[in-house]
Protein backbone atom coordinates (compact mmCIF):
# COMPACT_ATOMS: atom_id res chain seq x y z
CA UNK A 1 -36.53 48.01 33.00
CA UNK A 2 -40.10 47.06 32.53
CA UNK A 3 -39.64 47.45 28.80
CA UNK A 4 -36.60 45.08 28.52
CA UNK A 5 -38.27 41.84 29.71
CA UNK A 6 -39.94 41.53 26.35
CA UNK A 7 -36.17 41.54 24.81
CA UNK A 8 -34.93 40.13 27.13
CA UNK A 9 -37.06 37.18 27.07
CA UNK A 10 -36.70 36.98 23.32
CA UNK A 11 -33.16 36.76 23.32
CA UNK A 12 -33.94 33.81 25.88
CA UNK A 13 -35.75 31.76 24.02
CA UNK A 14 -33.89 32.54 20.79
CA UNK A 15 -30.64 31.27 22.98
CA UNK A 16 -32.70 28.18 23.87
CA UNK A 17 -33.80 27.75 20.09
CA UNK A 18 -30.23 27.50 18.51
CA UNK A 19 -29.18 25.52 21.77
CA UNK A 20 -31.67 23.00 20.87
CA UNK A 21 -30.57 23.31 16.79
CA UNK A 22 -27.31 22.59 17.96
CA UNK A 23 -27.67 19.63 20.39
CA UNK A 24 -29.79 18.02 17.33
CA UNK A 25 -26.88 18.48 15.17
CA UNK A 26 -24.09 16.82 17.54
CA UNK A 27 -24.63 13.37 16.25
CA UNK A 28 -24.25 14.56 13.08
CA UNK A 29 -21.23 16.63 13.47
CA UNK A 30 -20.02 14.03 15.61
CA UNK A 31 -20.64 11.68 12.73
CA UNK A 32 -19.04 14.00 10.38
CA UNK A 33 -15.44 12.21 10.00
CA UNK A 34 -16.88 8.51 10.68
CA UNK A 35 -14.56 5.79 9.47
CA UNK A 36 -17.75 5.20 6.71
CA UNK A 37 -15.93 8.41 4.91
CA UNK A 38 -12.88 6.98 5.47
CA UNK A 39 -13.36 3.91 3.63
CA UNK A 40 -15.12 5.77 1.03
CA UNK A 41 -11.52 8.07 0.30
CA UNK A 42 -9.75 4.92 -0.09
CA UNK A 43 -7.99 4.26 3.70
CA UNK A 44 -9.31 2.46 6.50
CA UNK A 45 -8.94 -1.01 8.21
CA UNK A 46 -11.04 -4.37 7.29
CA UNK A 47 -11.16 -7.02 8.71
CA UNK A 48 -11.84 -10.46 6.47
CA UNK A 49 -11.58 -13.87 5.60
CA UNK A 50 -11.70 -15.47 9.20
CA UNK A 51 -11.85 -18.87 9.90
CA UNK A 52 -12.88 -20.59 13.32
CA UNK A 53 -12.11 -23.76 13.12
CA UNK A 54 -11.87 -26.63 16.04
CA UNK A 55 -8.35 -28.47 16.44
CA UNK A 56 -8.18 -30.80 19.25
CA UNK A 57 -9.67 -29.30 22.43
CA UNK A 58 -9.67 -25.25 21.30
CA UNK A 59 -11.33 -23.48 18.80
CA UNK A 60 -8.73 -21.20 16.59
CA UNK A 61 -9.26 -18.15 14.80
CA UNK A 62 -7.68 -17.42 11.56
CA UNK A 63 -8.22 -13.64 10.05
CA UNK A 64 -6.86 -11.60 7.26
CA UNK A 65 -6.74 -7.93 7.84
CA UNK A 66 -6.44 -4.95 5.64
CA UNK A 67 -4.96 -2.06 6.65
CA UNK A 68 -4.91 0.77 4.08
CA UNK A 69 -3.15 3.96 5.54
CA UNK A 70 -3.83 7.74 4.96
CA UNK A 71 -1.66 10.19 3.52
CA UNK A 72 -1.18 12.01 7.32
CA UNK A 73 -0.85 8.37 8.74
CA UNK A 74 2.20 7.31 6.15
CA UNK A 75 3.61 11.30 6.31
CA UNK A 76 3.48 10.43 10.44
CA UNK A 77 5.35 7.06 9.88
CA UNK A 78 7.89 8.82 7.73
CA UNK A 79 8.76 11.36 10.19
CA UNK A 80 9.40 8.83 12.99
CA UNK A 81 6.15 8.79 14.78
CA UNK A 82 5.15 5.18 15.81
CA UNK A 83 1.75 3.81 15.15
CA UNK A 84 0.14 1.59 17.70
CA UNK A 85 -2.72 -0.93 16.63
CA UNK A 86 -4.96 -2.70 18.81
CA UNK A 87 -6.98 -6.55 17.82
CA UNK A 88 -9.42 -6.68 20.26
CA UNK A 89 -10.84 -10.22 20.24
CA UNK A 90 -14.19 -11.56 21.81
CA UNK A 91 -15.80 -14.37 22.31
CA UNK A 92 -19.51 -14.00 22.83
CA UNK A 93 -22.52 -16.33 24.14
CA UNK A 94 -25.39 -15.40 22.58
CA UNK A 95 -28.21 -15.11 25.21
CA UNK A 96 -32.06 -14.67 24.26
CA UNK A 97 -32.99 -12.45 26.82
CA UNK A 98 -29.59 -10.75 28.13
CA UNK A 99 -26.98 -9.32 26.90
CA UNK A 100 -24.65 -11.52 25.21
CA UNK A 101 -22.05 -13.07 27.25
CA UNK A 102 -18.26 -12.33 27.06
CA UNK A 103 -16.41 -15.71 27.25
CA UNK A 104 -12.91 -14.43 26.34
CA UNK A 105 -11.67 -10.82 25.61
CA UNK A 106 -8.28 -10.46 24.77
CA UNK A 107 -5.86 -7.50 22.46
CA UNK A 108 -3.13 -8.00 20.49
CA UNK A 109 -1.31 -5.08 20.21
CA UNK A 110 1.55 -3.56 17.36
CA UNK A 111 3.35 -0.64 17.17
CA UNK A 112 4.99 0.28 13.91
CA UNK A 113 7.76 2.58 13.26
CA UNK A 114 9.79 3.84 10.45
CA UNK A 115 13.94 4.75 11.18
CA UNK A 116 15.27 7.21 9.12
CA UNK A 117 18.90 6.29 9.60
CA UNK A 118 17.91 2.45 9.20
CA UNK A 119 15.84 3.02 6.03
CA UNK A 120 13.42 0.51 7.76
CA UNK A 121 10.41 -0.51 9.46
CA UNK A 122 10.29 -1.77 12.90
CA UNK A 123 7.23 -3.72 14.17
CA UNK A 124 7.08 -5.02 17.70
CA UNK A 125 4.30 -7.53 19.46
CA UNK A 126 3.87 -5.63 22.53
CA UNK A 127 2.39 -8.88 24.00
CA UNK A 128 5.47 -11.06 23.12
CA UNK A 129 8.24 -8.25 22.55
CA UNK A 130 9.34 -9.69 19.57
CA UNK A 131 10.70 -7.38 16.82
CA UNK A 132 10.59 -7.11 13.46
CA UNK A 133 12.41 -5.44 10.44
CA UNK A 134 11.01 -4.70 6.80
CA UNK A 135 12.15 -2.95 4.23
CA UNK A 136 9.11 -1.78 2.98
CA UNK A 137 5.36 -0.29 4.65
CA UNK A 138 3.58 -2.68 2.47
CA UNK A 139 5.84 -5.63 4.13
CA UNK A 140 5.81 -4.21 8.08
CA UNK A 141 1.77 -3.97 7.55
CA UNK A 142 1.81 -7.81 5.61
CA UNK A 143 2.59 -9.13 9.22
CA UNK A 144 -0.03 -7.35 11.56
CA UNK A 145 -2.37 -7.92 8.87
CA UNK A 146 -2.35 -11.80 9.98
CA UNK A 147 -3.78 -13.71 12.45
CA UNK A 148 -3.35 -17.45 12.49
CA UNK A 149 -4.34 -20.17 14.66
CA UNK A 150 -5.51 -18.04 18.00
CA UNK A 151 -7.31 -19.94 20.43
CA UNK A 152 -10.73 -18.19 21.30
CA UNK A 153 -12.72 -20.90 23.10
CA UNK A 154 -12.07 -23.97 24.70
CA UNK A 155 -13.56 -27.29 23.20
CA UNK A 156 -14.98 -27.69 27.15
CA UNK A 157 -16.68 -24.90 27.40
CA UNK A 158 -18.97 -25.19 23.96
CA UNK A 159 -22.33 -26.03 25.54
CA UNK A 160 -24.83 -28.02 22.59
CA UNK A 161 -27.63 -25.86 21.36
CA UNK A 162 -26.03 -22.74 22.29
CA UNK A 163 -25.28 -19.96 19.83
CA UNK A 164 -21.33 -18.64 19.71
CA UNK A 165 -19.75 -15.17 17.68
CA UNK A 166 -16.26 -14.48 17.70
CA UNK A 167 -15.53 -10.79 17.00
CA UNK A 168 -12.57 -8.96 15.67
CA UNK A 169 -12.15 -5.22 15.63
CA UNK A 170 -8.84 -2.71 14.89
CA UNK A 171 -8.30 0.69 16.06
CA UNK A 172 -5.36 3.09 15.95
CA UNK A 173 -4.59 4.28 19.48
CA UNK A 174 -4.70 7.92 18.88
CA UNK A 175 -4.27 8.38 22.71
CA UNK A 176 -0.56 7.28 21.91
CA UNK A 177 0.38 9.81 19.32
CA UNK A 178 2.51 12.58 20.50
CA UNK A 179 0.75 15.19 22.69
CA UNK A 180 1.21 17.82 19.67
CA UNK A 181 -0.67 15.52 17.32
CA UNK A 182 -3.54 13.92 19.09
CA UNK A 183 -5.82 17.15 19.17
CA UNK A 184 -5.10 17.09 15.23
CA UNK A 185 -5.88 13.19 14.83
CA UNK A 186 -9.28 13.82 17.16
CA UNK A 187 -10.11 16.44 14.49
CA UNK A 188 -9.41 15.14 11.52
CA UNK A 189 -10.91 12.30 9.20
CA UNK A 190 -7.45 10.76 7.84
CA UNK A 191 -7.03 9.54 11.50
CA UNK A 192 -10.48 7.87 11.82
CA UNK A 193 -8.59 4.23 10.61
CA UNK A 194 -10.31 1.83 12.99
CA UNK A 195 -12.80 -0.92 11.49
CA UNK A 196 -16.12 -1.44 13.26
CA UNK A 197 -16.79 -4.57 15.00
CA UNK A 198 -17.34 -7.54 12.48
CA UNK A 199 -19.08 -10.81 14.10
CA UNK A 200 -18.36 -14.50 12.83
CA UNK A 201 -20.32 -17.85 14.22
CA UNK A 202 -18.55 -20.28 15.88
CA UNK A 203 -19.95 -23.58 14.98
CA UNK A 204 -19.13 -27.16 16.31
């Protein structure tokens, strides 16, 4: 027994070693299938050209958004699997020594879906429950990709001499795929379509 402790021992510490090679290497596994890559292979979601501008007492937000789908994403749509998109919307107070302040947080949510029998694309605003029809995914996409005249502050509550961001970010809710095919979105890049968070001033 007494000569096993050296072995023992060594296996010990050579456990510990590749434990400690492998918690250094989760952030970059974890990083692995970031939507960076994503963008890089030609799908993704970006947000741009957004406006803030201040019409009688609120402050509107205007944004274009593109959303280019992967291959899995449009073969998903195809087969009748519906797609749900999330705007998440903040209004932030910039604060010197805190944490910025959130003024407003709100989410516009879409889900798109294609019907076979239909030979058409459905989109709904979960928010309002209004539906829509296309013929095309190019057409369903043209209308989530807009955002026009959204109220993110009131006029009141602009204070002089203080610093204001609005921020706009999109994610696919994987947590609403099918059971079967969330493990397989979790694990693969051509599900990794959300933007990041992109910040614009709000000015008086």
């Amino acid at each position: 027994m007494i000569n096993k402790i050296p072995i023992l021992l060594k296996n010990f510490f050579l456990s510990a070693s590749l434990c400690g090679v492998f918690l250094w290497l989760l952030p970059v596994l974890s990083h692995a299938d970031a939507p960076v890559l994503s963008v890089a292979e030609g799908f993704g979601v970006k947000v741009k050209n957004a406006e803030i501008a201040l019409q009688g007492d609120s402050y509107l937000l205007s944004a274009d958004i593109d959303y280019r789908l992967s291959v899995r994403a449009k073969e998903a749509l195809q087969n009748g699997v519906p797609l749900y998109w999330d705007i998440h919307i903040k209004t932030l107070q910039h604060r010197d020594y805190f944490l910025d302040s959130t003024l407003a947080n709100a989410v516009i949510r879409y889900r798109i879906q294609y019907h076979a029998l239909l030979n058409m694309y459905r989109v709904r605003d979960e928010g309002s429950r209004e539906l829509y029809n296309f013929s095309t995914l190019s057409a369903a996409l043209d209308l989530m990709s807009t955002i026009r005249n959204y109220q993110v502050l009131d006029k009141s509550a602009y204070v002089p001499g203080k610093r204001y961001a609005v921020g706009i970010k999109v994610t696919l809710d994987r947590d609403a795929l099918p059971l079967p095919l969330r493990p397989v979105a979790y694990a693969n890049s051509q599900w990794y379509l959300s933007s990041d968070w992109t910040l614009w001033p709000l000015t008086k």
